[in-house]
N, C-alpha and C. Protein backbone atom coordinates (compact mmCIF):
# COMPACT_ATOMS: atom_id res chain seq x y z
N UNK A 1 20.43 92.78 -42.49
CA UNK A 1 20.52 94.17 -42.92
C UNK A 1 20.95 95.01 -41.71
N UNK A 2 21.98 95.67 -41.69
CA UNK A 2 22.54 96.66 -40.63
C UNK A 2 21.47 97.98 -40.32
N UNK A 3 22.00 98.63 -39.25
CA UNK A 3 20.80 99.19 -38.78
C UNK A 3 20.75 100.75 -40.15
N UNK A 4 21.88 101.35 -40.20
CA UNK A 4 21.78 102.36 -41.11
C UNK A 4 21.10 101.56 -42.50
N UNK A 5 21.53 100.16 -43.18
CA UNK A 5 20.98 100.16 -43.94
C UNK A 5 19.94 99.92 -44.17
N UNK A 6 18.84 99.49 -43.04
CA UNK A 6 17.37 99.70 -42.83
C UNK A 6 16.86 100.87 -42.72
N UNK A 7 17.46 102.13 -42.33
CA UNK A 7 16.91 103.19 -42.37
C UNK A 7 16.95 103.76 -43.90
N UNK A 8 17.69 103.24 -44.38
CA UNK A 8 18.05 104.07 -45.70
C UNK A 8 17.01 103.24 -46.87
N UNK A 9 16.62 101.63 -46.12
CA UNK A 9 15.60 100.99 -47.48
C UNK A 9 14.50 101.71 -46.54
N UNK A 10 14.22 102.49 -45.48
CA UNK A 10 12.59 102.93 -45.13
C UNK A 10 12.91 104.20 -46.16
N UNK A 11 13.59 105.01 -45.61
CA UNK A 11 13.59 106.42 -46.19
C UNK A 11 13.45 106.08 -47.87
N UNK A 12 14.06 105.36 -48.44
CA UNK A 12 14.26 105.32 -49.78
C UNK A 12 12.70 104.91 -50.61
N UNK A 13 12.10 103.42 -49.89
CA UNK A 13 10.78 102.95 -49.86
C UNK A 13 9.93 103.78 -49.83
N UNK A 14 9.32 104.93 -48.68
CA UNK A 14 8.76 105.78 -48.18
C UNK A 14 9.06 107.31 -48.13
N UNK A 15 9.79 107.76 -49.30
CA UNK A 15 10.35 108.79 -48.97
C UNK A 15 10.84 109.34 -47.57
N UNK A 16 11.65 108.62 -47.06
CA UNK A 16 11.37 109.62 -45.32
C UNK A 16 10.05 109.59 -44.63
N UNK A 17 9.16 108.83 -44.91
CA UNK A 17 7.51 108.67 -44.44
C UNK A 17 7.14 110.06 -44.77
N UNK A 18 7.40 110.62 -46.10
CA UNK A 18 7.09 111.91 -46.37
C UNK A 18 5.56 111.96 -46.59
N UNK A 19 5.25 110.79 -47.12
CA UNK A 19 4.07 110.76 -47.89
C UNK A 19 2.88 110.15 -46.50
N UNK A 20 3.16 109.24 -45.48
CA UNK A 20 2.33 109.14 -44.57
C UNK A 20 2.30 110.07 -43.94
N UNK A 21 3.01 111.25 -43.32
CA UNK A 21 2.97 112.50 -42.64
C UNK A 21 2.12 113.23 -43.53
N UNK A 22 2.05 113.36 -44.99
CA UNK A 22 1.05 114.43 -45.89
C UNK A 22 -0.55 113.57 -45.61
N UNK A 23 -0.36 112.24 -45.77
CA UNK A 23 -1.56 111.25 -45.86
C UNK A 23 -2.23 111.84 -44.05
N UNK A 24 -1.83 111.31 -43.42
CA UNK A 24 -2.21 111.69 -42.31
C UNK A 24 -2.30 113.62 -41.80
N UNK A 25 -1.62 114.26 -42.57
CA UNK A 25 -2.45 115.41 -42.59
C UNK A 25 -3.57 115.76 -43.32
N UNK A 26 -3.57 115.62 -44.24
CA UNK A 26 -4.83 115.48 -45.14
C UNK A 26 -6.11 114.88 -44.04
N UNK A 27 -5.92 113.60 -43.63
CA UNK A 27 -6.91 112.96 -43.18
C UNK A 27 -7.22 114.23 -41.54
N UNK A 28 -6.54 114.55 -40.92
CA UNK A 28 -6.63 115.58 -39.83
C UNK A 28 -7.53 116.83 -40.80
N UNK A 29 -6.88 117.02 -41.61
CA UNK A 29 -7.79 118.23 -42.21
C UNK A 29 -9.51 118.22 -42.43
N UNK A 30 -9.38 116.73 -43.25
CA UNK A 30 -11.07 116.27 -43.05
C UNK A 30 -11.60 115.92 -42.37
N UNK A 31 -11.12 115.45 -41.16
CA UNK A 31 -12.15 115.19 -39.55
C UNK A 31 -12.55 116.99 -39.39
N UNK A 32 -11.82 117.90 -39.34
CA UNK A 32 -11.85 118.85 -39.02
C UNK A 32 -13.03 119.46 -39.78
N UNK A 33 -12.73 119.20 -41.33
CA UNK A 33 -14.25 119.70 -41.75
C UNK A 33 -15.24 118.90 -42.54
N UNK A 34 -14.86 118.03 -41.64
CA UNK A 34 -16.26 117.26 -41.35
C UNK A 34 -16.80 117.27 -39.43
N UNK A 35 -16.51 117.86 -39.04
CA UNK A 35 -16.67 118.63 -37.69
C UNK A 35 -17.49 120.18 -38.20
N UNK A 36 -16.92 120.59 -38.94
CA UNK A 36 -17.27 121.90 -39.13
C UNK A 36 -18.83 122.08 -40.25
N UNK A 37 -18.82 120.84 -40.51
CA UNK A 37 -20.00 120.97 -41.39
C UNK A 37 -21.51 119.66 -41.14
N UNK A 38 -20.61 118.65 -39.80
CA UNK A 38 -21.49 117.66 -40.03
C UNK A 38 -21.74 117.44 -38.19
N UNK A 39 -20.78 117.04 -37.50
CA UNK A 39 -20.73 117.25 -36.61
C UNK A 39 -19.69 116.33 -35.56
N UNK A 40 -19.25 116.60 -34.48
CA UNK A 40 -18.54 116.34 -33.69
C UNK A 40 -17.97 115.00 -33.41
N UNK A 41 -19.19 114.02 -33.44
CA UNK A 41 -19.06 112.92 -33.53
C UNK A 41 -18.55 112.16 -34.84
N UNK A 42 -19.19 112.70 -35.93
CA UNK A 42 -18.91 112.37 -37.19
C UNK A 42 -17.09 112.63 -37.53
N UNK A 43 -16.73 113.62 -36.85
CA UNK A 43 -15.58 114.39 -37.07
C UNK A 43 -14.38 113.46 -35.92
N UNK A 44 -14.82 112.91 -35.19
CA UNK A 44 -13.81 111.88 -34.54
C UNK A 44 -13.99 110.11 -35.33
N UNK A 45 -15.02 109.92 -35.83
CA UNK A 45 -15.10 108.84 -36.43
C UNK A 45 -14.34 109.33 -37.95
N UNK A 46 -14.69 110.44 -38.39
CA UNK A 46 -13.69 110.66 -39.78
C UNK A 46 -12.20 110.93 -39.38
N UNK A 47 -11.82 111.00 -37.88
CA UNK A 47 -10.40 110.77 -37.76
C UNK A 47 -9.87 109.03 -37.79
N UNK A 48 -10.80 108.53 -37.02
CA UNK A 48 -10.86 107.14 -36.69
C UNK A 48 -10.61 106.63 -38.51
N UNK A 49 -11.56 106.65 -39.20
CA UNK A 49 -11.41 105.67 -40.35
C UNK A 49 -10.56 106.32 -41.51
N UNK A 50 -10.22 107.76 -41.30
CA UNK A 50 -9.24 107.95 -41.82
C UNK A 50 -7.61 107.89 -42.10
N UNK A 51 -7.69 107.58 -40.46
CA UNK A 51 -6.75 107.14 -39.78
C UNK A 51 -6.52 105.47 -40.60
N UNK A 52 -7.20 104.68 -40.51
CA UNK A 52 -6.96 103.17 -41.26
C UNK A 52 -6.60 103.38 -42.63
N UNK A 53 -6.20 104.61 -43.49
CA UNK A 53 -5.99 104.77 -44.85
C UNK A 53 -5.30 105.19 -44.90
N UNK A 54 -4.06 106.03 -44.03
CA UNK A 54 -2.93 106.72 -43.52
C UNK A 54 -2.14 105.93 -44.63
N UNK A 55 -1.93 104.59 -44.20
CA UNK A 55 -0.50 103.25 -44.66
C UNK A 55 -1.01 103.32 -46.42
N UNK A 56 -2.31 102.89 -46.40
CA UNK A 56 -2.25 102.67 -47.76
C UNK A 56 -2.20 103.59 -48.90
N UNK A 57 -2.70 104.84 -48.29
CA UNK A 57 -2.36 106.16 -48.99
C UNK A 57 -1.33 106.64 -49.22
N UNK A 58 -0.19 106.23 -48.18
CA UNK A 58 1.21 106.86 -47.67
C UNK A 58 1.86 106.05 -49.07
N UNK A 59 1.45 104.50 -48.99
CA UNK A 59 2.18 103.98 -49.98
C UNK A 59 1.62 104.05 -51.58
N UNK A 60 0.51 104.49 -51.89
CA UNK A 60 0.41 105.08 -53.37
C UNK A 60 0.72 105.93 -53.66
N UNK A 61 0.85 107.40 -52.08
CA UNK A 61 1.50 108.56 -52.70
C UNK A 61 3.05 108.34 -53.44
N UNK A 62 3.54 107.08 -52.84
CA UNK A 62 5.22 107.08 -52.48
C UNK A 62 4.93 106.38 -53.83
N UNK A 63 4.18 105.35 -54.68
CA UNK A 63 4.45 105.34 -55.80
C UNK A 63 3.95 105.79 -57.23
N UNK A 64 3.11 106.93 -56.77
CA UNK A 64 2.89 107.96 -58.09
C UNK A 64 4.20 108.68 -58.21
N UNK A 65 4.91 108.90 -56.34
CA UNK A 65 6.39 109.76 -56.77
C UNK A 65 7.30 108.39 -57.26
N UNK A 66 7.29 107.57 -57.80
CA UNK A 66 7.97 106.57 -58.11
C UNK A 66 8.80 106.39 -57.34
N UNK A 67 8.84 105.84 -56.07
CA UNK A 67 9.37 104.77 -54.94
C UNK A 67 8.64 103.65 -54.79
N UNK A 68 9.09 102.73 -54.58
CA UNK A 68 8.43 101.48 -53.81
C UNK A 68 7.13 101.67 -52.95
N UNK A 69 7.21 102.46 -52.07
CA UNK A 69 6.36 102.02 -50.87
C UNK A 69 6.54 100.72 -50.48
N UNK A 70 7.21 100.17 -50.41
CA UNK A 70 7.59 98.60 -50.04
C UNK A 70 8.81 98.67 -49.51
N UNK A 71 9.02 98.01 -48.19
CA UNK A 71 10.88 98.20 -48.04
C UNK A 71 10.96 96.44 -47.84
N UNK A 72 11.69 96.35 -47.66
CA UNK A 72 12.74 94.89 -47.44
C UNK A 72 12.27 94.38 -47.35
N UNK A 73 12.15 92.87 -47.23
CA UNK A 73 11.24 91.62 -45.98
C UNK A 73 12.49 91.48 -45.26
N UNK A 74 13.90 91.83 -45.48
CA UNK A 74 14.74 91.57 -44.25
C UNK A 74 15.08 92.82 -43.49
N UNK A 75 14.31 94.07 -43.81
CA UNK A 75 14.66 95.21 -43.06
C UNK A 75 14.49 94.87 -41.24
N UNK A 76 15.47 95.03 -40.70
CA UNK A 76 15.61 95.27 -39.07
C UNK A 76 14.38 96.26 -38.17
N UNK A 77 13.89 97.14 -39.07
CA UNK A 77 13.25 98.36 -38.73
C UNK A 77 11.53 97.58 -39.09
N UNK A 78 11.16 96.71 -39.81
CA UNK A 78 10.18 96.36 -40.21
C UNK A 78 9.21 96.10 -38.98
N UNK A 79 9.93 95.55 -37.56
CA UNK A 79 8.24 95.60 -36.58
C UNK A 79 8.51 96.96 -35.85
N UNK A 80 9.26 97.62 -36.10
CA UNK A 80 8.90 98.97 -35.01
C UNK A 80 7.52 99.61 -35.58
N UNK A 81 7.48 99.84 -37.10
CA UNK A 81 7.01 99.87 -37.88
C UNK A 81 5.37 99.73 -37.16
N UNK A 82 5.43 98.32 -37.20
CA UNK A 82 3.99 97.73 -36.75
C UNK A 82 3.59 98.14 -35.12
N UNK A 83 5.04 97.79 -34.35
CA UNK A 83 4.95 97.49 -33.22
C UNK A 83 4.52 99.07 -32.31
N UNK A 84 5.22 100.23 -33.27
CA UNK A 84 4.67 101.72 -32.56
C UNK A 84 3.14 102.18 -32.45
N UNK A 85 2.28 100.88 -33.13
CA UNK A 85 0.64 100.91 -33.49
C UNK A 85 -0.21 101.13 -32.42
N UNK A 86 0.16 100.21 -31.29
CA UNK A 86 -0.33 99.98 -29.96
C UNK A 86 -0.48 101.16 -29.27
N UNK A 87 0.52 102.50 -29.39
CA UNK A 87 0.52 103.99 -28.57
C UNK A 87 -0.72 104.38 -29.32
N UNK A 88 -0.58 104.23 -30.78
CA UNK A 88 -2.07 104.78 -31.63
C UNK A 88 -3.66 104.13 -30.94
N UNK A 89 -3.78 102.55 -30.86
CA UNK A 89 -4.38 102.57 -30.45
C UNK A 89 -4.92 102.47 -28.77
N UNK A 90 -4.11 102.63 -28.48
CA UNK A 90 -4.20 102.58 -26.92
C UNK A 90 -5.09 104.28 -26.77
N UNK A 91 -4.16 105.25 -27.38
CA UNK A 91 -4.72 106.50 -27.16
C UNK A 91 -6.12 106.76 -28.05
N UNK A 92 -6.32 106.00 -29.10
CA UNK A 92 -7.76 106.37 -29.61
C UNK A 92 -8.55 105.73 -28.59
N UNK A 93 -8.59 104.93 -27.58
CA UNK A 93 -9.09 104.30 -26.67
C UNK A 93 -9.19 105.50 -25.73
N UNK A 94 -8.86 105.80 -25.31
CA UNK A 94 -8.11 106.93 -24.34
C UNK A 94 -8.91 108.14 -24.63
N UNK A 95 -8.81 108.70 -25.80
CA UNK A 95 -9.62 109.83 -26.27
C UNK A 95 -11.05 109.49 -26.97
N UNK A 96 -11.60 108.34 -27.06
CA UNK A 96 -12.61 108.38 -26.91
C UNK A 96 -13.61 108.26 -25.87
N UNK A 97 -13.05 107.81 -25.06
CA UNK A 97 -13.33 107.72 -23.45
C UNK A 97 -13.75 108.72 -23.40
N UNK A 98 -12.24 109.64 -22.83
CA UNK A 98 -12.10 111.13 -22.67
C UNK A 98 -13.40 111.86 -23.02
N UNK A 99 -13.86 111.68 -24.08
CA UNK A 99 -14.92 112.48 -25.27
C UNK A 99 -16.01 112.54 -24.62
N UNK A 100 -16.18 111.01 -24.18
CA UNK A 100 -17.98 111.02 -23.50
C UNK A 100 -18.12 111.85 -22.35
N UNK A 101 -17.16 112.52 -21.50
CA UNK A 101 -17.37 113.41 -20.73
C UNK A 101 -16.67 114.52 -20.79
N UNK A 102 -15.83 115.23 -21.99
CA UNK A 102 -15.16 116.55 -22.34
C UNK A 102 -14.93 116.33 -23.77
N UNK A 103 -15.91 116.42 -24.78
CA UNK A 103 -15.73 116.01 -26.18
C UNK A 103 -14.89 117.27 -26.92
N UNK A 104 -14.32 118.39 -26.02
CA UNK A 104 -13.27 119.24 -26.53
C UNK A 104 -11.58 118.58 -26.07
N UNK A 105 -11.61 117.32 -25.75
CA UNK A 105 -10.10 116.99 -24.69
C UNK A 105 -9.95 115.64 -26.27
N UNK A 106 -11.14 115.20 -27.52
CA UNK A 106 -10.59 114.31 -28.24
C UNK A 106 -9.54 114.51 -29.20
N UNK A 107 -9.42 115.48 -29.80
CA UNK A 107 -8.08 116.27 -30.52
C UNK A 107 -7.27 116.30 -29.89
N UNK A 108 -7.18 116.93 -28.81
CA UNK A 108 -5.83 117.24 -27.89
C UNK A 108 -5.70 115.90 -27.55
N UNK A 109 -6.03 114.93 -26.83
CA UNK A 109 -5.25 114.22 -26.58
C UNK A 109 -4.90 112.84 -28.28
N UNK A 110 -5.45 113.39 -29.17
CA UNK A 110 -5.03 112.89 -30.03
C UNK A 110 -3.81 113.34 -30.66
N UNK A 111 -3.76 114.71 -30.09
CA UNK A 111 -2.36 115.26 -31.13
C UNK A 111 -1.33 114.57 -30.27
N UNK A 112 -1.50 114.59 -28.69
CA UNK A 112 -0.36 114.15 -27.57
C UNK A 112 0.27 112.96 -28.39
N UNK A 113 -0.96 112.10 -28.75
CA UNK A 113 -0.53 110.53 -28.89
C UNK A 113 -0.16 110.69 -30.39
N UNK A 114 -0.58 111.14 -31.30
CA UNK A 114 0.48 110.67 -31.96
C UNK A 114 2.03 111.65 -32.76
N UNK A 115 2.01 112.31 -31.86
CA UNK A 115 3.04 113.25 -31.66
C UNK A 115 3.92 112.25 -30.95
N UNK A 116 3.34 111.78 -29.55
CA UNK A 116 4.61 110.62 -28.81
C UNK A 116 4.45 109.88 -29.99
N UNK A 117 3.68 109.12 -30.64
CA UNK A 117 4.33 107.92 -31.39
C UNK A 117 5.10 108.52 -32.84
N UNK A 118 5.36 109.48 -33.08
CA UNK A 118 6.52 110.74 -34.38
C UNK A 118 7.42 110.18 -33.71
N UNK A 119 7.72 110.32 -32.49
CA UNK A 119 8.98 110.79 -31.31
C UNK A 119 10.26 109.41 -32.27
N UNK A 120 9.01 108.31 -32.25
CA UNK A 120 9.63 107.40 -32.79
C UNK A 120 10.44 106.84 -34.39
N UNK A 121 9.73 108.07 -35.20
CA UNK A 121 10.25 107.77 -36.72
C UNK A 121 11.57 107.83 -36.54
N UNK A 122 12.24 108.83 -35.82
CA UNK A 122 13.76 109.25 -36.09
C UNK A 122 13.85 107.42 -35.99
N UNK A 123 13.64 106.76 -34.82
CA UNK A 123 14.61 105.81 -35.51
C UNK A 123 14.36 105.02 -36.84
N UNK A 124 13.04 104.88 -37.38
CA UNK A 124 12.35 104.08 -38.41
C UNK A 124 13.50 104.88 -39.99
N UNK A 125 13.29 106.10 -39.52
CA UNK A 125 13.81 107.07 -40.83
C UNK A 125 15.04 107.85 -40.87
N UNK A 126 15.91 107.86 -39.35
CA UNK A 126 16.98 108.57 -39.25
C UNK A 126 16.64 110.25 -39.37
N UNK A 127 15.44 110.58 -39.51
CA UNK A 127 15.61 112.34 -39.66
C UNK A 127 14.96 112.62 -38.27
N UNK A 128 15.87 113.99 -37.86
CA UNK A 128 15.70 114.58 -36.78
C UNK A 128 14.40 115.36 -36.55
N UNK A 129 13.98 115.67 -37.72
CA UNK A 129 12.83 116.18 -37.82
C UNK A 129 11.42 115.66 -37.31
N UNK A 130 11.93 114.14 -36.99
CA UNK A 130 10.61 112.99 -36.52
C UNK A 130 10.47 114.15 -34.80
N UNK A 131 11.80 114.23 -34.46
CA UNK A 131 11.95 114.45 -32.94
C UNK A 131 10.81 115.97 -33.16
N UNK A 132 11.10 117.46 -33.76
CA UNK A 132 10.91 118.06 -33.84
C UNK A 132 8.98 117.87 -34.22
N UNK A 133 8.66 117.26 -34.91
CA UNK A 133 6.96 117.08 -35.18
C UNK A 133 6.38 116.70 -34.05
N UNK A 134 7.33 115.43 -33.46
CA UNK A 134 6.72 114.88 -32.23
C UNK A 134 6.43 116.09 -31.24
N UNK A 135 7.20 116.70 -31.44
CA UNK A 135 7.60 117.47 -29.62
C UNK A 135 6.28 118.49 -29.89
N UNK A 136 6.36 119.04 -31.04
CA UNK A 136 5.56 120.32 -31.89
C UNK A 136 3.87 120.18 -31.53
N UNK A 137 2.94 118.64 -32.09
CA UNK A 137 2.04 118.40 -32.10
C UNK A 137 1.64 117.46 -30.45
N UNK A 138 2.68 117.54 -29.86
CA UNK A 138 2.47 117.68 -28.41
C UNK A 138 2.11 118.34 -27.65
N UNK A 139 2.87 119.41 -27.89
CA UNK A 139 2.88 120.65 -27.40
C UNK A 139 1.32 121.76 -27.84
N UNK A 140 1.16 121.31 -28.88
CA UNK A 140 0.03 121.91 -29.78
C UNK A 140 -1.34 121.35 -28.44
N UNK A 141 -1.09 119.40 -28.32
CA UNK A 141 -2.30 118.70 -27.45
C UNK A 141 -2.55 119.53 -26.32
N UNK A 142 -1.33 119.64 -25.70
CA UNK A 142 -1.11 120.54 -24.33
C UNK A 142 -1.79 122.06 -24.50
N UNK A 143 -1.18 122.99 -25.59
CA UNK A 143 -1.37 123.62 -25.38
C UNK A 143 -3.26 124.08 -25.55
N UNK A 144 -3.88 123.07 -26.96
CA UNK A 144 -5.73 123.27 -26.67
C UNK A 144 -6.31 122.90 -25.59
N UNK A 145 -5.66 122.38 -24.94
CA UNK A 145 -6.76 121.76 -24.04
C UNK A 145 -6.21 122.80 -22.66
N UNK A 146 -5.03 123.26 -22.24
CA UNK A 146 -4.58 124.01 -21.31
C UNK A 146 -6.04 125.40 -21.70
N UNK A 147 -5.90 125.79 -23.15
CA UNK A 147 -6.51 126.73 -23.28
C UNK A 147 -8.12 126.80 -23.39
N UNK A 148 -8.82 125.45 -23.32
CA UNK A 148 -9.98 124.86 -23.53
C UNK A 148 -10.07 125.32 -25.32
N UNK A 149 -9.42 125.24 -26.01
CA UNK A 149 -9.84 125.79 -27.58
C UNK A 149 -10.94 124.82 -28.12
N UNK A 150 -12.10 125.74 -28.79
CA UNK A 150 -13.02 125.10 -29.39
C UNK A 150 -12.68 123.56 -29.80
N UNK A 151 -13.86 122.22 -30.20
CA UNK A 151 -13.44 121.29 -30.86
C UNK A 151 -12.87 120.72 -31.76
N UNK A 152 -12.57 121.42 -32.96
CA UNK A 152 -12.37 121.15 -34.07
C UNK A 152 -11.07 121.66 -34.68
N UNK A 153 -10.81 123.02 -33.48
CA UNK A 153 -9.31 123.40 -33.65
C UNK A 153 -8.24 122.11 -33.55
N UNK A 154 -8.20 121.39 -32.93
CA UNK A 154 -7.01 120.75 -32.97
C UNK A 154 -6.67 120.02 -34.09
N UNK A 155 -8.20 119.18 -34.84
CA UNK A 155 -8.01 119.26 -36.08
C UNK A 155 -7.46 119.46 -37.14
N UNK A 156 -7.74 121.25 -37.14
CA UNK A 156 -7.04 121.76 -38.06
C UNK A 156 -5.17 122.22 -37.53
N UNK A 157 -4.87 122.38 -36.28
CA UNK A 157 -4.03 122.58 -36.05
C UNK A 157 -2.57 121.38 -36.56
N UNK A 158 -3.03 119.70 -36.30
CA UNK A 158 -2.79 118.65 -36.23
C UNK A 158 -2.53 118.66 -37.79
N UNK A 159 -3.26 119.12 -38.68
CA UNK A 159 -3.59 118.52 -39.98
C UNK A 159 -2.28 119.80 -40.67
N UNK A 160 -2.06 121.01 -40.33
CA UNK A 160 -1.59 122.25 -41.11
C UNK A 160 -0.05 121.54 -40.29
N UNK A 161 -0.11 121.24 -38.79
CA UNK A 161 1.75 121.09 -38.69
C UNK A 161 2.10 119.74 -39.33
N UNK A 162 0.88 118.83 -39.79
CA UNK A 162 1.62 117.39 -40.72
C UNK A 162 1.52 117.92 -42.24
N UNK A 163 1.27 118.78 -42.37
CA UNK A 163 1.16 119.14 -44.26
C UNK A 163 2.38 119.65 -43.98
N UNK A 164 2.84 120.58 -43.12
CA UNK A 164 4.05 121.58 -43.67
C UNK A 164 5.12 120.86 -43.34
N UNK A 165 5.21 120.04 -42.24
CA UNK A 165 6.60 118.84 -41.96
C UNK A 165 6.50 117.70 -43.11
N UNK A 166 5.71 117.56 -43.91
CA UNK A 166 5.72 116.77 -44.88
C UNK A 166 6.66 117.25 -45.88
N UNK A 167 6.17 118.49 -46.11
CA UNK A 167 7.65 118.67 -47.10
C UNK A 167 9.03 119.31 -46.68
N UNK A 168 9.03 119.86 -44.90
CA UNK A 168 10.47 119.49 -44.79
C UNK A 168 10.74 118.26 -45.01
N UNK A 169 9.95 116.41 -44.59
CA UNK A 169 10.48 115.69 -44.64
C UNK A 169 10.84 114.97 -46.42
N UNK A 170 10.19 115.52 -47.18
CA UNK A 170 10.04 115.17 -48.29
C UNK A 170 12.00 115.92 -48.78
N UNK A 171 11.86 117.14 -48.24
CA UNK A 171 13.17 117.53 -49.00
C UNK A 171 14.18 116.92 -48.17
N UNK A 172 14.21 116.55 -46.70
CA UNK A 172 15.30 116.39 -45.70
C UNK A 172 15.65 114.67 -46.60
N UNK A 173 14.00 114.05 -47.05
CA UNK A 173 14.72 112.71 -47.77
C UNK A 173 15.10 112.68 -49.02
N UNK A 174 15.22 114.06 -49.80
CA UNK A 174 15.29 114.05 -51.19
C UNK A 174 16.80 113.91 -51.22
N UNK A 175 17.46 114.75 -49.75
CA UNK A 175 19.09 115.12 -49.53
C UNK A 175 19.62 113.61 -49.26
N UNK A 176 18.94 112.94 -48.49
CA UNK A 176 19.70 111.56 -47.66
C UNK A 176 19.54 110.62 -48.85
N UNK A 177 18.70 110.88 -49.89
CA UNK A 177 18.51 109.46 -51.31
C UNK A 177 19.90 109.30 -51.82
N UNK A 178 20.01 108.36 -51.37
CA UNK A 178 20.89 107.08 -52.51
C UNK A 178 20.99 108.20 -53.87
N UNK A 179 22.21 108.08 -54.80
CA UNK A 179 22.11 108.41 -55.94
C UNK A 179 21.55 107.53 -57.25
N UNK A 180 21.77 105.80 -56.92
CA UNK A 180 21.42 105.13 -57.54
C UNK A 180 20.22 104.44 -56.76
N UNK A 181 19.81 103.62 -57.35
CA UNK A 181 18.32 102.91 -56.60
C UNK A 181 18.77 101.86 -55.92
N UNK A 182 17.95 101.60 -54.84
CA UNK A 182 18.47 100.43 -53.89
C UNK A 182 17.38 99.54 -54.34
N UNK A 183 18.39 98.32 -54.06
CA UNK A 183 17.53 97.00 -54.06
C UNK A 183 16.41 97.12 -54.79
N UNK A 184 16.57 97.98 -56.58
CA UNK A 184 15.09 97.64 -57.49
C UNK A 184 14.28 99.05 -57.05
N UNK A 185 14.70 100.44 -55.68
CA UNK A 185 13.48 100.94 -55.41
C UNK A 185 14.29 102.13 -56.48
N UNK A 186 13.70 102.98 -56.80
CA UNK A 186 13.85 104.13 -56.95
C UNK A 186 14.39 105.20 -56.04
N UNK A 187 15.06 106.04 -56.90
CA UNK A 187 15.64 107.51 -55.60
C UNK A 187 14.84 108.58 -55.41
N UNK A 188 14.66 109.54 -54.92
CA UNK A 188 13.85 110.59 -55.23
C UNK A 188 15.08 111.39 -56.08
N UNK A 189 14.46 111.80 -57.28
CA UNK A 189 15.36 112.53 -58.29
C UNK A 189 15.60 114.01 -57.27
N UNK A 190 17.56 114.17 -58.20
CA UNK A 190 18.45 115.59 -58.05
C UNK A 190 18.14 116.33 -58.55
């Protein structure tokens, strides 16, 4: 499978990872209030195990919108996929550390990390917009913790810029869909 036409069975499979960018905001939203109602610790472990439901959520959202959620077994793009995992967990390592001695630095440096690992969809999905989230919820890490902002802000900050890039990416993949269905998946309807 050529490299454009692996991007086009992810985007087509996954809407544009429209639906793991909403999945994973959602899940940012509820660490946040479950921070706000339970407590601090509880609120990095509800990022932690929410975080493990990101993939499988991403792919039921993608087929209530009738796509696959499934791309190729010969897609080219299939271990970046896996292989961009390691920045995720390297940095939940990293920010939980962090925590036991500045438990306001676990958001921020959670938005850093997986803002660098966005940096990477453009190539998984071809939209420029991966570049733009990455740089955004980077900048967001940098900027709570430059400012010491309460705990739970980054949370919500993390969770409101992946809801609203979800549906630029949802429409940026509604434009790039195939008119007909690839390989058995569905298009996102004109």
């Amino acid at each position: 499978m050529e490299f454009k036409e692996s991007q086009k069975d992810m985007n087509t499979a996954y809407i544009g990872g429209a639906t793991g960018v909403l999945a994973s905001g959602f899940v940012w939203c509820i660490a946040g209030l479950v921070g706000l109602t339970v407590s601090n610790n509880a609120s990095m472990a509800a990022l932690f195990i929410g975080g493990t439901l990101i993939f499988p959520l991403s792919t039921l959202f993608s087929k209530i919108l009738r796509h696959s959620g499934t791309h190729s077994s010969n897609n080219a793009l299939r271990h970046l996929a896996i292989e961009n995992l390691g920045i995720l967990f390297a940095g939940l390592y990293i920010a939980f550390y962090v925590a036991q001695f500045n438990i306001a630095l676990f958001f921020p440096i959670m938005l850093l990390v997986i803002g660098a690992r966005y940096l990477m969809f453009h190539t998984l999905y071809g939209l420029k917009s991966y570049w733009a989230l990455g740089v955004l919820l980077m900048m967001a890490g940098m900027l709570c913790s430059l400012f010491n902002l309460p705990f739970i802000v980054g949370a919500f900050i993390g969770g409101i810029i992946e809801i609203l890039f979800s549906l630029v990416i949802f429409k940026q993949a509604k434009t790039a869909a195939p008119t007909a269905p690839a390989s058995g998946r569905s298009s996102v309807s004109k």
